[in-house]
PDB file of N, CA and C in Angstrom:
ATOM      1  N   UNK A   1     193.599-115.026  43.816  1.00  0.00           N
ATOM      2  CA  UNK A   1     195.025-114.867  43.739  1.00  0.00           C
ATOM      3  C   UNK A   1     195.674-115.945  44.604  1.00  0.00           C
ATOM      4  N   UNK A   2     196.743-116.446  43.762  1.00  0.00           N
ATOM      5  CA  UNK A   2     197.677-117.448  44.714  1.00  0.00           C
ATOM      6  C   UNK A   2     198.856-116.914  45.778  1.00  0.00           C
ATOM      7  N   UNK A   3     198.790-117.551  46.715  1.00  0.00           N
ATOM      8  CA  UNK A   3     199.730-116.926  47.563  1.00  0.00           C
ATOM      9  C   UNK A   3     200.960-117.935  48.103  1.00  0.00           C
ATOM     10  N   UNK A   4     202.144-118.096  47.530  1.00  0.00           N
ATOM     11  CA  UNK A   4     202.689-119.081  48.155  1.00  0.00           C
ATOM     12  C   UNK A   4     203.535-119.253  49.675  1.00  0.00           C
ATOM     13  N   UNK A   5     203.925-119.673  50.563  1.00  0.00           N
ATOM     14  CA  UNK A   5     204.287-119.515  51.708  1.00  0.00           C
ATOM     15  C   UNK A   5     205.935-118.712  52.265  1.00  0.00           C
ATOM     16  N   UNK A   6     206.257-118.550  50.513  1.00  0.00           N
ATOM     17  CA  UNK A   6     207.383-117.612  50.619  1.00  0.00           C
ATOM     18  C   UNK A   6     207.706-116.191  50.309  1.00  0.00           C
ATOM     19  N   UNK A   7     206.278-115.427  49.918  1.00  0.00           N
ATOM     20  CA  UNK A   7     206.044-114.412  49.500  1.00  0.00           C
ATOM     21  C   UNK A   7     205.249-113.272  50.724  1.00  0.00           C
ATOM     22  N   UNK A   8     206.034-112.165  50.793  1.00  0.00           N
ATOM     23  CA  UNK A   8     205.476-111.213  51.576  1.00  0.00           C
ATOM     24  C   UNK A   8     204.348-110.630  51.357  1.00  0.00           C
ATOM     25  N   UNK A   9     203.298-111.284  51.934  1.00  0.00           N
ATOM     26  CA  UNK A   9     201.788-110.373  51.356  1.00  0.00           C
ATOM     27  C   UNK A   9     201.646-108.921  51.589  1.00  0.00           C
ATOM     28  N   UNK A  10     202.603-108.234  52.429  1.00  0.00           N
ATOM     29  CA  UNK A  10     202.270-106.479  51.930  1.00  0.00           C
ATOM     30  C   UNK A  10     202.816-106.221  50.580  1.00  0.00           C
ATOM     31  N   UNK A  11     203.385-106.950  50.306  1.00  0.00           N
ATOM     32  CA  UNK A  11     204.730-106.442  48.874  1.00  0.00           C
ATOM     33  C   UNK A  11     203.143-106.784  47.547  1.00  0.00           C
ATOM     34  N   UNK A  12     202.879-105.724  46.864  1.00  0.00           N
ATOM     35  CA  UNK A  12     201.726-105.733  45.790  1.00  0.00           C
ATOM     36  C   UNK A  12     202.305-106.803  44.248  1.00  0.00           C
ATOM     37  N   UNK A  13     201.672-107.493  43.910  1.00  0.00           N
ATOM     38  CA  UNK A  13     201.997-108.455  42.949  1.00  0.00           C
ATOM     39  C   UNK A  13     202.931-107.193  42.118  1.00  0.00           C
ATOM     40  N   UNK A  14     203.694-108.240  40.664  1.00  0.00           N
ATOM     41  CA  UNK A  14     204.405-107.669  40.278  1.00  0.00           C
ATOM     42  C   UNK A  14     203.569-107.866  38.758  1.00  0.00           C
ATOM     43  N   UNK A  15     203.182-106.747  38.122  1.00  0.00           N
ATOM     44  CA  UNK A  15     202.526-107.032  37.003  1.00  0.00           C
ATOM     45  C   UNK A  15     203.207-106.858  35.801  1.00  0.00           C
ATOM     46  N   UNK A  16     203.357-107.924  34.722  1.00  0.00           N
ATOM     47  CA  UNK A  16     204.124-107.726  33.678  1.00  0.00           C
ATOM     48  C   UNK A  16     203.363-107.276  32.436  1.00  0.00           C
ATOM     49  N   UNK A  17     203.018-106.346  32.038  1.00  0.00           N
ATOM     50  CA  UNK A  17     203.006-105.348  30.508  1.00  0.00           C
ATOM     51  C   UNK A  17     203.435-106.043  29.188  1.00  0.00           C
ATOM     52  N   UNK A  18     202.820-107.624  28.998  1.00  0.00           N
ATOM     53  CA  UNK A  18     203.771-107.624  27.758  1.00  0.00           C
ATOM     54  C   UNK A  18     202.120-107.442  26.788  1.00  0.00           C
ATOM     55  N   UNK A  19     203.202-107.093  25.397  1.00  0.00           N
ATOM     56  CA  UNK A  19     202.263-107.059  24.281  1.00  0.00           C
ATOM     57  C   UNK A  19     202.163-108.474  23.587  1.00  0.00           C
ATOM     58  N   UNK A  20     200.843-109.002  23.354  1.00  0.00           N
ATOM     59  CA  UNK A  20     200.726-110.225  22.991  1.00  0.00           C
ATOM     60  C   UNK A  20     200.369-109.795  20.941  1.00  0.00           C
ATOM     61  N   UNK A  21     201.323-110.516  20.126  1.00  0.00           N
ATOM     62  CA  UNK A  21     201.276-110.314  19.013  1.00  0.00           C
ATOM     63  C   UNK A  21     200.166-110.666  18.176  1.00  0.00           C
ATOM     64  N   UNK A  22     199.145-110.517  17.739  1.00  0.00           N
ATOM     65  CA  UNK A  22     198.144-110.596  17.123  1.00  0.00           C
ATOM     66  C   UNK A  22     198.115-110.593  15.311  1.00  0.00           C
ATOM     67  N   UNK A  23     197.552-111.752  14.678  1.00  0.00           N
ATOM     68  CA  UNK A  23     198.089-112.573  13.908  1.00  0.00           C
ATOM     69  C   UNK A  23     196.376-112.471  13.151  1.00  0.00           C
ATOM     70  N   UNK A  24     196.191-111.700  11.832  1.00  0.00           N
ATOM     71  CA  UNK A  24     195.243-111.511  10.948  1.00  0.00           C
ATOM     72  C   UNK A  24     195.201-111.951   9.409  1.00  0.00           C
ATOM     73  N   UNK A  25     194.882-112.280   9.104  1.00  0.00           N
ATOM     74  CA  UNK A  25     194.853-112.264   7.455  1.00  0.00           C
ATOM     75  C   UNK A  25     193.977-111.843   6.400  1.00  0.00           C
ATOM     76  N   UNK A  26     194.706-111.116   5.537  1.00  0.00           N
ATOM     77  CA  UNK A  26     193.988-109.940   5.319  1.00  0.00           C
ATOM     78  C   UNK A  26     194.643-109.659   3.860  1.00  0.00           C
ATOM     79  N   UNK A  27     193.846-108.491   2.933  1.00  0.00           N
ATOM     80  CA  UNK A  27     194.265-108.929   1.945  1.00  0.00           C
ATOM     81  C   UNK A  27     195.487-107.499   1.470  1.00  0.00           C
ATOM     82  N   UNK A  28     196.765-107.541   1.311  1.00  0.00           N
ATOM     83  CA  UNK A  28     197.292-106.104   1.385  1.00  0.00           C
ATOM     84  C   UNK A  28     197.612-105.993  -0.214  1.00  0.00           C
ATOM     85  N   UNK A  29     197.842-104.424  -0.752  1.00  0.00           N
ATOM     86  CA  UNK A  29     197.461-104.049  -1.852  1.00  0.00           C
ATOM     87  C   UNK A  29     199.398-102.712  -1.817  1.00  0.00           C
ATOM     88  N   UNK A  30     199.160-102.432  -2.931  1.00  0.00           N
ATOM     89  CA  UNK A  30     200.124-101.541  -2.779  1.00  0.00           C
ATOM     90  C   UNK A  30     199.724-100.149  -3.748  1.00  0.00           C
ATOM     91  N   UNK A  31     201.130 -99.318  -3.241  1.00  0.00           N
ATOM     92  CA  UNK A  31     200.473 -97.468  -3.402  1.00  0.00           C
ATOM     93  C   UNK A  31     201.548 -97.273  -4.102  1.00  0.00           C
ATOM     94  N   UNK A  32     201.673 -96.496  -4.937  1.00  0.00           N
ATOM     95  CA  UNK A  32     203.010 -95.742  -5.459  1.00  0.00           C
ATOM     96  C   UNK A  32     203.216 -95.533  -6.718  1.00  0.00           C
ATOM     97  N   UNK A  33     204.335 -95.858  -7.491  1.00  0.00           N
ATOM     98  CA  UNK A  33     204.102 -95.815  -9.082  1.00  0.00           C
ATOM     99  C   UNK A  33     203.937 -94.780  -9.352  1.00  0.00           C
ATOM    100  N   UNK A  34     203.221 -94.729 -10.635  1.00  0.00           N
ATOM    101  CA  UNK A  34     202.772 -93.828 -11.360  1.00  0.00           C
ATOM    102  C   UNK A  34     201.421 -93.156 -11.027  1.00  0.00           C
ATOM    103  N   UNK A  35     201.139 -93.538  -9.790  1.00  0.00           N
ATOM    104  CA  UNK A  35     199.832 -92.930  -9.387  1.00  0.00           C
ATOM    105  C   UNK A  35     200.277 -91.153  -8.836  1.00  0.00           C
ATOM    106  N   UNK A  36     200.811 -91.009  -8.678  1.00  0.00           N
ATOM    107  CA  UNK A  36     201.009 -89.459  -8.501  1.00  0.00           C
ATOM    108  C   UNK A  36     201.565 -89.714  -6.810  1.00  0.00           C
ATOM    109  N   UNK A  37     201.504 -89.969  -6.062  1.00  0.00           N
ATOM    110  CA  UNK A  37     201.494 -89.978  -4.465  1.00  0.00           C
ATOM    111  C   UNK A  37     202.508 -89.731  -4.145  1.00  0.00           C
ATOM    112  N   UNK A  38     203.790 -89.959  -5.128  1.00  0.00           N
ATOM    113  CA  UNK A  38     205.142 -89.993  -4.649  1.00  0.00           C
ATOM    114  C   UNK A  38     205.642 -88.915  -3.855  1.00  0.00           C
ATOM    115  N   UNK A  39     206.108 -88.468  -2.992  1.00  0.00           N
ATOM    116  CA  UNK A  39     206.582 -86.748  -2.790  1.00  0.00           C
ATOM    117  C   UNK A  39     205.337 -86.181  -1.844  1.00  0.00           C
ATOM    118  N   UNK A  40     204.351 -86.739  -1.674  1.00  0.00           N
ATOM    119  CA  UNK A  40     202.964 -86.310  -1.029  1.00  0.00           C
ATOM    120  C   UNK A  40     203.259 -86.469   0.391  1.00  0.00           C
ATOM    121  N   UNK A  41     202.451 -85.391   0.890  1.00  0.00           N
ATOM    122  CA  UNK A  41     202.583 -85.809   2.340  1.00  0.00           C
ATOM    123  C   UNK A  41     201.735 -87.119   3.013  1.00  0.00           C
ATOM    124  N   UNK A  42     202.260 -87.784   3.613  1.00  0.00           N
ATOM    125  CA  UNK A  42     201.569 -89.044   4.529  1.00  0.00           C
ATOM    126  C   UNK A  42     200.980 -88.318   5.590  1.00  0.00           C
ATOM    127  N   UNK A  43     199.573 -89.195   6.109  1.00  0.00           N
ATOM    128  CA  UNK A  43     198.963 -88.798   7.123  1.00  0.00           C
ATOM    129  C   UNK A  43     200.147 -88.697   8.932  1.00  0.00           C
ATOM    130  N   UNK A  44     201.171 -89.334   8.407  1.00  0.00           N
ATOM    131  CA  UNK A  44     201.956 -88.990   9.536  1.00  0.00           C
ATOM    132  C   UNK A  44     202.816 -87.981   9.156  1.00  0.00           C
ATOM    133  N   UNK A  45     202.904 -86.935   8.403  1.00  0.00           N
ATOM    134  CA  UNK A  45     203.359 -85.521   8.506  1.00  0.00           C
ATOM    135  C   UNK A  45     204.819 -85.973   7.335  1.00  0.00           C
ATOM    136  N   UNK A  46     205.203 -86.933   7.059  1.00  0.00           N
ATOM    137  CA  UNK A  46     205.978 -87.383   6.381  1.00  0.00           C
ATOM    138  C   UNK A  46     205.746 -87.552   4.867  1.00  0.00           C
ATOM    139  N   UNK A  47     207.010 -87.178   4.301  1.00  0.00           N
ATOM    140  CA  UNK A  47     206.636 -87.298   2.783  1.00  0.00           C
ATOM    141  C   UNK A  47     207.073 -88.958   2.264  1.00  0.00           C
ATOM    142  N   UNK A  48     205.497 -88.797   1.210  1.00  0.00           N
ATOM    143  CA  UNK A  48     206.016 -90.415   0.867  1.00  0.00           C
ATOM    144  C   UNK A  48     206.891 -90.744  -0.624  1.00  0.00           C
ATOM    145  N   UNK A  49     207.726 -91.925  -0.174  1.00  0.00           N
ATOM    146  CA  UNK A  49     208.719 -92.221  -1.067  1.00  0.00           C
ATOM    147  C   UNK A  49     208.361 -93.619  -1.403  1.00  0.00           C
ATOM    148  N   UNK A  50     207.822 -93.925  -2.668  1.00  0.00           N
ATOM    149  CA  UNK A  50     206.975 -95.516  -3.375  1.00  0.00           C
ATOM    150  C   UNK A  50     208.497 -96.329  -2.980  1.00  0.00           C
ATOM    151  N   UNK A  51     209.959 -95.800  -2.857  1.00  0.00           N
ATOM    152  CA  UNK A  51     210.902 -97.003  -2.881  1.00  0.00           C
ATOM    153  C   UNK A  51     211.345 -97.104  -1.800  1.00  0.00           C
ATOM    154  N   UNK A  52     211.123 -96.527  -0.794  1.00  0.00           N
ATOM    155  CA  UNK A  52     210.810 -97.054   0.801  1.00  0.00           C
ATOM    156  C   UNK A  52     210.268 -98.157   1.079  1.00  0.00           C
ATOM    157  N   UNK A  53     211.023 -99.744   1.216  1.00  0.00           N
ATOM    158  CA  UNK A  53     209.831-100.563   2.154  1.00  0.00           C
ATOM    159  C   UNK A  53     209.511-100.729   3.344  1.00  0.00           C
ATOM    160  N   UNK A  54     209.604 -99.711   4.021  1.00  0.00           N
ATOM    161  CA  UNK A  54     209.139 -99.808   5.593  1.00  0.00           C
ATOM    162  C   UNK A  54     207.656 -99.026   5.409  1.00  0.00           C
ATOM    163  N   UNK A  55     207.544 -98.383   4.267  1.00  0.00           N
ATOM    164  CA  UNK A  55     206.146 -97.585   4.696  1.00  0.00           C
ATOM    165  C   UNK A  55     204.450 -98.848   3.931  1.00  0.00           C
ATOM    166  N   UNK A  56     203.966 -98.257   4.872  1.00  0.00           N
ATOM    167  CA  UNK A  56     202.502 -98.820   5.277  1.00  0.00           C
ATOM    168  C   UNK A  56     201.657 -98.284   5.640  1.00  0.00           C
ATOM    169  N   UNK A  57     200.959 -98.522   5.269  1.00  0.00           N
ATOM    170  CA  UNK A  57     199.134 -97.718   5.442  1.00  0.00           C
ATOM    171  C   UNK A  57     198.214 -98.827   6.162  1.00  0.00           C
ATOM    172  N   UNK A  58     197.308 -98.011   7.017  1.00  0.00           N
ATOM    173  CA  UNK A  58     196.681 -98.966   7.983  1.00  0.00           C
ATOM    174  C   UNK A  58     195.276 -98.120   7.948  1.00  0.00           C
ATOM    175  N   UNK A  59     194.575 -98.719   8.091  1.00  0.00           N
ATOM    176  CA  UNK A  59     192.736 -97.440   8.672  1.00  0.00           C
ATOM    177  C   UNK A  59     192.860 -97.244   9.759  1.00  0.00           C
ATOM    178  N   UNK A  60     193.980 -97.780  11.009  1.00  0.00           N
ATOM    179  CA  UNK A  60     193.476 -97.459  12.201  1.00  0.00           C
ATOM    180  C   UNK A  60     194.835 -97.428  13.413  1.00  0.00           C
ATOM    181  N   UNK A  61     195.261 -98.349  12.912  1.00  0.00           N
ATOM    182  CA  UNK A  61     196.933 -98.379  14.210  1.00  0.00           C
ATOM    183  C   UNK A  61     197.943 -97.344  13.924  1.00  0.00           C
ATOM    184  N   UNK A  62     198.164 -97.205  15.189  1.00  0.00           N
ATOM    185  CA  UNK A  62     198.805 -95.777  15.451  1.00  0.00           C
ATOM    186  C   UNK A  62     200.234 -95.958  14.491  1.00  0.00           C
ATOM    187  N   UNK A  63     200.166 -94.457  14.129  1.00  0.00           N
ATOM    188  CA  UNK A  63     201.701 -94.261  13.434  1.00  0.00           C
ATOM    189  C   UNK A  63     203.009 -94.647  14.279  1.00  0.00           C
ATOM    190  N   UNK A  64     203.839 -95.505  13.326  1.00  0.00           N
ATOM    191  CA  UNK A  64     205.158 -96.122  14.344  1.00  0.00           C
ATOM    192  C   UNK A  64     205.337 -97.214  14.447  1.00  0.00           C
ATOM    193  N   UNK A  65     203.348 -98.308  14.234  1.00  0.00           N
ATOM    194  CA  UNK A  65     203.394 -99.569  14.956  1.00  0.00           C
ATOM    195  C   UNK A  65     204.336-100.322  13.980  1.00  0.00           C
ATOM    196  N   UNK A  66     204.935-101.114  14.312  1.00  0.00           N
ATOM    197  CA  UNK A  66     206.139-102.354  13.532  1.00  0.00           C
ATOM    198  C   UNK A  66     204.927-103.340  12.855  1.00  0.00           C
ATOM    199  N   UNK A  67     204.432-103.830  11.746  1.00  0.00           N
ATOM    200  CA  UNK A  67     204.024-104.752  10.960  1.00  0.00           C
ATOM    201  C   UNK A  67     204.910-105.920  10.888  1.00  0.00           C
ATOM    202  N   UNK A  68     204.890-107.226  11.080  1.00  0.00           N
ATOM    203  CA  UNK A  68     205.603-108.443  10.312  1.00  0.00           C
ATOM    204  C   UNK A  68     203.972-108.967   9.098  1.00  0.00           C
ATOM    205  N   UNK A  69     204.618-108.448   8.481  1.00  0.00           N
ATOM    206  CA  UNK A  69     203.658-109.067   6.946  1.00  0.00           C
ATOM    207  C   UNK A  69     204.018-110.138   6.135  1.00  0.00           C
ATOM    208  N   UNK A  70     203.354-111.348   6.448  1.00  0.00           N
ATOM    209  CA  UNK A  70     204.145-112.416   5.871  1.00  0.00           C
ATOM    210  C   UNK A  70     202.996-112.836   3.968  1.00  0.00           C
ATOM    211  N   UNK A  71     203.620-113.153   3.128  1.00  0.00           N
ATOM    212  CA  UNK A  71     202.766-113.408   1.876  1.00  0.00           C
ATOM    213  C   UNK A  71     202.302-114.911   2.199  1.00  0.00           C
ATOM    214  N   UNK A  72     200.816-115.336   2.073  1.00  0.00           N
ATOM    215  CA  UNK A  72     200.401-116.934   2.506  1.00  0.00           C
ATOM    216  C   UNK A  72     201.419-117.468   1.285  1.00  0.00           C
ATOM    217  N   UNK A  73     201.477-117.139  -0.068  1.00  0.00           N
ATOM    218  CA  UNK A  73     201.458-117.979  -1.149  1.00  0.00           C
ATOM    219  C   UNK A  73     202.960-118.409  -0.956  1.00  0.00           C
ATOM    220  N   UNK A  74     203.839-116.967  -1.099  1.00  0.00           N
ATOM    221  CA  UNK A  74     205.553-117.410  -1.130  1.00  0.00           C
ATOM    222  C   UNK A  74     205.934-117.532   0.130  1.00  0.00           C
ATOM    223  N   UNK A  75     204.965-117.094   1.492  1.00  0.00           N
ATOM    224  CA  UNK A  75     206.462-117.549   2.850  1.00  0.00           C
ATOM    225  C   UNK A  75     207.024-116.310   2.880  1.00  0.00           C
ATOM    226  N   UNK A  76     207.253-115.588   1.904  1.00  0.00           N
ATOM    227  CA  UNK A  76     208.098-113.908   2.025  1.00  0.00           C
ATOM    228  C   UNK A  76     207.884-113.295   3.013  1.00  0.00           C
ATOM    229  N   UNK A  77     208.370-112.855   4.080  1.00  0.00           N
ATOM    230  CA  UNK A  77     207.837-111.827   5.024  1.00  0.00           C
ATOM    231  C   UNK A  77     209.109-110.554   4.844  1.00  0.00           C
ATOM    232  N   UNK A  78     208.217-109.327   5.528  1.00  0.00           N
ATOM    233  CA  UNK A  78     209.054-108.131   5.598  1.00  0.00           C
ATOM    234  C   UNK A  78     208.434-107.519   6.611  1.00  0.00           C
ATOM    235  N   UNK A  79     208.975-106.650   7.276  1.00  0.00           N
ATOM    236  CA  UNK A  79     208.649-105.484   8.543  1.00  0.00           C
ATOM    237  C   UNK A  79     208.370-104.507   8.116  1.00  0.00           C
ATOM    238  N   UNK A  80     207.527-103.511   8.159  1.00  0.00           N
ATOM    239  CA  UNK A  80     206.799-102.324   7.915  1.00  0.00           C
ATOM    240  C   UNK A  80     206.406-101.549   9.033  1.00  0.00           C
ATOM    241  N   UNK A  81     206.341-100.154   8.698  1.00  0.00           N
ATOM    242  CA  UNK A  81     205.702 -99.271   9.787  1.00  0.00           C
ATOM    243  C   UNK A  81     204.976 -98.673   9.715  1.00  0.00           C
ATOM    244  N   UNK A  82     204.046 -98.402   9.896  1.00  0.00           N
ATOM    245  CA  UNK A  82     202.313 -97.801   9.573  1.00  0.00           C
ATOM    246  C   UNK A  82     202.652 -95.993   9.848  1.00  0.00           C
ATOM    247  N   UNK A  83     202.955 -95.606   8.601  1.00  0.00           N
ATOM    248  CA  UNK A  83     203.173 -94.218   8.238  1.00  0.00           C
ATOM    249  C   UNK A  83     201.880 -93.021   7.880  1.00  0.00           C
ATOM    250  N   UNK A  84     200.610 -94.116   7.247  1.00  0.00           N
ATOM    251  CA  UNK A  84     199.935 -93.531   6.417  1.00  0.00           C
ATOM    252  C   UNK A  84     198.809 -94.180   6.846  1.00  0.00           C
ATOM    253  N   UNK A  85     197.524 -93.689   6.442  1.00  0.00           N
ATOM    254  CA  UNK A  85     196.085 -94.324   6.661  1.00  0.00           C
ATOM    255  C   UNK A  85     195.679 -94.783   5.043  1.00  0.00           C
ATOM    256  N   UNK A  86     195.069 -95.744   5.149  1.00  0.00           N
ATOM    257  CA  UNK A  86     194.415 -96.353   4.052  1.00  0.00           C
ATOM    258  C   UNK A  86     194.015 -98.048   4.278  1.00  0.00           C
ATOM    259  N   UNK A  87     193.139 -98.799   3.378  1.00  0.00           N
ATOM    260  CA  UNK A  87     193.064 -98.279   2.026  1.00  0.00           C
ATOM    261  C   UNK A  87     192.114 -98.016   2.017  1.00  0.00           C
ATOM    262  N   UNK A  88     191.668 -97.850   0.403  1.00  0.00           N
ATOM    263  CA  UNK A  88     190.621 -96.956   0.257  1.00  0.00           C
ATOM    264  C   UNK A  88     189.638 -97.999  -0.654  1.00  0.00           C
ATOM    265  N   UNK A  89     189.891 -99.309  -0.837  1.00  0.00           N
ATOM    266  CA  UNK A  89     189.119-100.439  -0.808  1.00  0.00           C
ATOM    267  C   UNK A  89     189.100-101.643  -0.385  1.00  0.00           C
ATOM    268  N   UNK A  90     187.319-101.843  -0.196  1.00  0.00           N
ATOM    269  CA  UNK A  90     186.685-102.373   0.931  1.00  0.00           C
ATOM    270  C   UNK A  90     187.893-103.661   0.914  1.00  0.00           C
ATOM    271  N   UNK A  91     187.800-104.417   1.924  1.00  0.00           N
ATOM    272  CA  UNK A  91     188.363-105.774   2.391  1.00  0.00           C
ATOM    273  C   UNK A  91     189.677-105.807   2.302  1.00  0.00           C
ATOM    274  N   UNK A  92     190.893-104.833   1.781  1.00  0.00           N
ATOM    275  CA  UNK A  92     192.018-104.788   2.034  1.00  0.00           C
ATOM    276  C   UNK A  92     192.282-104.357   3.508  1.00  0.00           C
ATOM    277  N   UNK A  93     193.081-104.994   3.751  1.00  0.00           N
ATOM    278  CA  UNK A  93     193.586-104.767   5.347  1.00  0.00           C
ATOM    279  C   UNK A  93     194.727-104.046   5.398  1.00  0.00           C
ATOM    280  N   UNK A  94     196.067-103.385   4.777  1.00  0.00           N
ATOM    281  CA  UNK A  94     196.858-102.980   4.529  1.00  0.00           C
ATOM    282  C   UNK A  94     197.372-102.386   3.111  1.00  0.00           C
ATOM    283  N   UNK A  95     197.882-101.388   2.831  1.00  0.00           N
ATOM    284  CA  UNK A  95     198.803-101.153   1.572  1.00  0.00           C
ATOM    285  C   UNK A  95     200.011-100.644   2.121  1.00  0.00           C
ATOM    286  N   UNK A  96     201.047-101.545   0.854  1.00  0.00           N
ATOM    287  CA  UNK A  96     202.078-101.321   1.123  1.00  0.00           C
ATOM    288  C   UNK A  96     203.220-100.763   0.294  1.00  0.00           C
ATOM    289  N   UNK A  97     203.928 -99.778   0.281  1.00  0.00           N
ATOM    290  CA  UNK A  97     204.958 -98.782  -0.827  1.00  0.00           C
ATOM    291  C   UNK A  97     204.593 -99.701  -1.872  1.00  0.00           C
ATOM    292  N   UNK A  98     205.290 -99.576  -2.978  1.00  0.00           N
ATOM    293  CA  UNK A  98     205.595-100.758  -3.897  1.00  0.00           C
ATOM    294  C   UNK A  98     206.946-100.953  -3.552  1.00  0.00           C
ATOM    295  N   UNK A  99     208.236-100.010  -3.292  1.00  0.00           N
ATOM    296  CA  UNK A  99     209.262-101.296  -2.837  1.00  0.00           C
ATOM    297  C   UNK A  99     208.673-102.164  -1.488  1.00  0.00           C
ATOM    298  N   UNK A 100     208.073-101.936  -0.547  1.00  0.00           N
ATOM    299  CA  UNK A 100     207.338-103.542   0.181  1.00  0.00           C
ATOM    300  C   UNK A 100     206.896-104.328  -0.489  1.00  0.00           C
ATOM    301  N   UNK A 101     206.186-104.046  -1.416  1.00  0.00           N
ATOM    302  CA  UNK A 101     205.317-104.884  -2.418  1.00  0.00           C
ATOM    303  C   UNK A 101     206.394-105.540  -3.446  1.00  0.00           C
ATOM    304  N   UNK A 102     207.393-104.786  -3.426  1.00  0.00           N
ATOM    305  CA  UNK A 102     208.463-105.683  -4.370  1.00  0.00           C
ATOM    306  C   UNK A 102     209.127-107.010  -3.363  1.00  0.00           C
ATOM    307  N   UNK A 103     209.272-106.445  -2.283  1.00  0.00           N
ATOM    308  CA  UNK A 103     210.237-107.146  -1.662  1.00  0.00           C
ATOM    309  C   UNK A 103     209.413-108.271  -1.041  1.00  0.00           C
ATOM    310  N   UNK A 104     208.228-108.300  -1.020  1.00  0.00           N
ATOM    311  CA  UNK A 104     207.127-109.747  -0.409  1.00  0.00           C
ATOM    312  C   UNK A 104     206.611-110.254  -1.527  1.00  0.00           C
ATOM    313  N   UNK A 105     206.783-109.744  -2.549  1.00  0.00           N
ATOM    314  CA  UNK A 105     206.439-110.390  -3.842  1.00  0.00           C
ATOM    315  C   UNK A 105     205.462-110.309  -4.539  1.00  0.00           C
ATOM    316  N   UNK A 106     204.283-109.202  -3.965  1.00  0.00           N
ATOM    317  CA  UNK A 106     202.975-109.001  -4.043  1.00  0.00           C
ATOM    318  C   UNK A 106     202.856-108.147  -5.256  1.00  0.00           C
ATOM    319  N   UNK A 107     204.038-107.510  -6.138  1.00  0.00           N
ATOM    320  CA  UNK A 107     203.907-106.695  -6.584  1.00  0.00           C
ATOM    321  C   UNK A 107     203.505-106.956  -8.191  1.00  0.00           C
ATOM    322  N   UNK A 108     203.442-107.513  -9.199  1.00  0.00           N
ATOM    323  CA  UNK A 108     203.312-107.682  -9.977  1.00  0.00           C
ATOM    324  C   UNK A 108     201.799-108.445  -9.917  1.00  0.00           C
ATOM    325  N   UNK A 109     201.778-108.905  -8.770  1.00  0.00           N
ATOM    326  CA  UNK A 109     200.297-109.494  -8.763  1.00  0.00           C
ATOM    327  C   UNK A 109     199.391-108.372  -8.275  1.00  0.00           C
ATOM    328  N   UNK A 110     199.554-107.519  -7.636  1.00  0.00           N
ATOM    329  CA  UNK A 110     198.417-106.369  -7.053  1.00  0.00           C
ATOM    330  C   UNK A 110     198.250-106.665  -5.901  1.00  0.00           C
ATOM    331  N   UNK A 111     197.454-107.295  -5.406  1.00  0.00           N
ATOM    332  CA  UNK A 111     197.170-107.851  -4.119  1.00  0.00           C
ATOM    333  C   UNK A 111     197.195-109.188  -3.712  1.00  0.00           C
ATOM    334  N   UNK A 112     197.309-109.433  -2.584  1.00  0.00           N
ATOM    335  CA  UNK A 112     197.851-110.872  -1.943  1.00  0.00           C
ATOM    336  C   UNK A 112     197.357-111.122  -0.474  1.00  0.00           C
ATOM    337  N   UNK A 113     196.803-112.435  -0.541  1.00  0.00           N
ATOM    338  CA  UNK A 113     196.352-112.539   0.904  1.00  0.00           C
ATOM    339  C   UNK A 113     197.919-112.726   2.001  1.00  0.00           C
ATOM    340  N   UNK A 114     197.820-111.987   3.060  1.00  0.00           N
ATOM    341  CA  UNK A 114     198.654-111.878   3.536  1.00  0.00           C
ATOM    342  C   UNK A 114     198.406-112.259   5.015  1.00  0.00           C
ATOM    343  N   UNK A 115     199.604-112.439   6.266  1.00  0.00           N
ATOM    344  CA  UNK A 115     198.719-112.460   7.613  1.00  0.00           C
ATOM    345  C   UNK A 115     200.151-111.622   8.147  1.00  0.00           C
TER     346      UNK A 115
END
């Protein structure tokens, strides 16, 4: 530890808590439609609505966390909040409502590498 000649050494460092943003790419897929899910309860106690784009499915980060999901191909990004657990195939890293999936552009294509 550095100590400079103007600092009171009883006084305990001052530690700052920041969250450092972490940056993946991964391939995200979307839920909704005509698959039946609409109206269902989400693993966060919430019912899901396919024309919501804040909702998101994750296998593992806590319900609440804020997503920035950007599309590699168009540049599109949107914010999401991890409502739900999934997916439920291998190498997707995220699914997202289909209005998210409308609004990043992923939607007519199915899935999209994303970061």
């Amino acid at each position: 530890m550095l100590l400079s000649s103007g600092l009171n050494q009883e006084e305990p460092p001052k530690v700052l808590n920041l969250e450092v943003p972490r940056v993946f790419e991964t391939l995200a897929s979307w839920y909704g439609g005509n698959d039946g899910s609409s109206g269902k309860q989400m693993a966060n106690g919430e019912r899901f609505d396919p024309k919501d784009p804040t909702t998101a499915a994750h296998p593992y980060l806590p319900f609440g966390t804020e997503v920035m999901i950007q599309n590699i191909a168009t540049g599109k990004a949107i914010k999401v909040i991890i409502k739900d657990r999934g997916t439920c195939k291998p190498k997707r890293g995220i699914d997202l409502s289909e209005a998210a999936a409308k609004k990043l552009g992923t939607k007519t294509i199915g899935v999209a590498k994303v970061i």
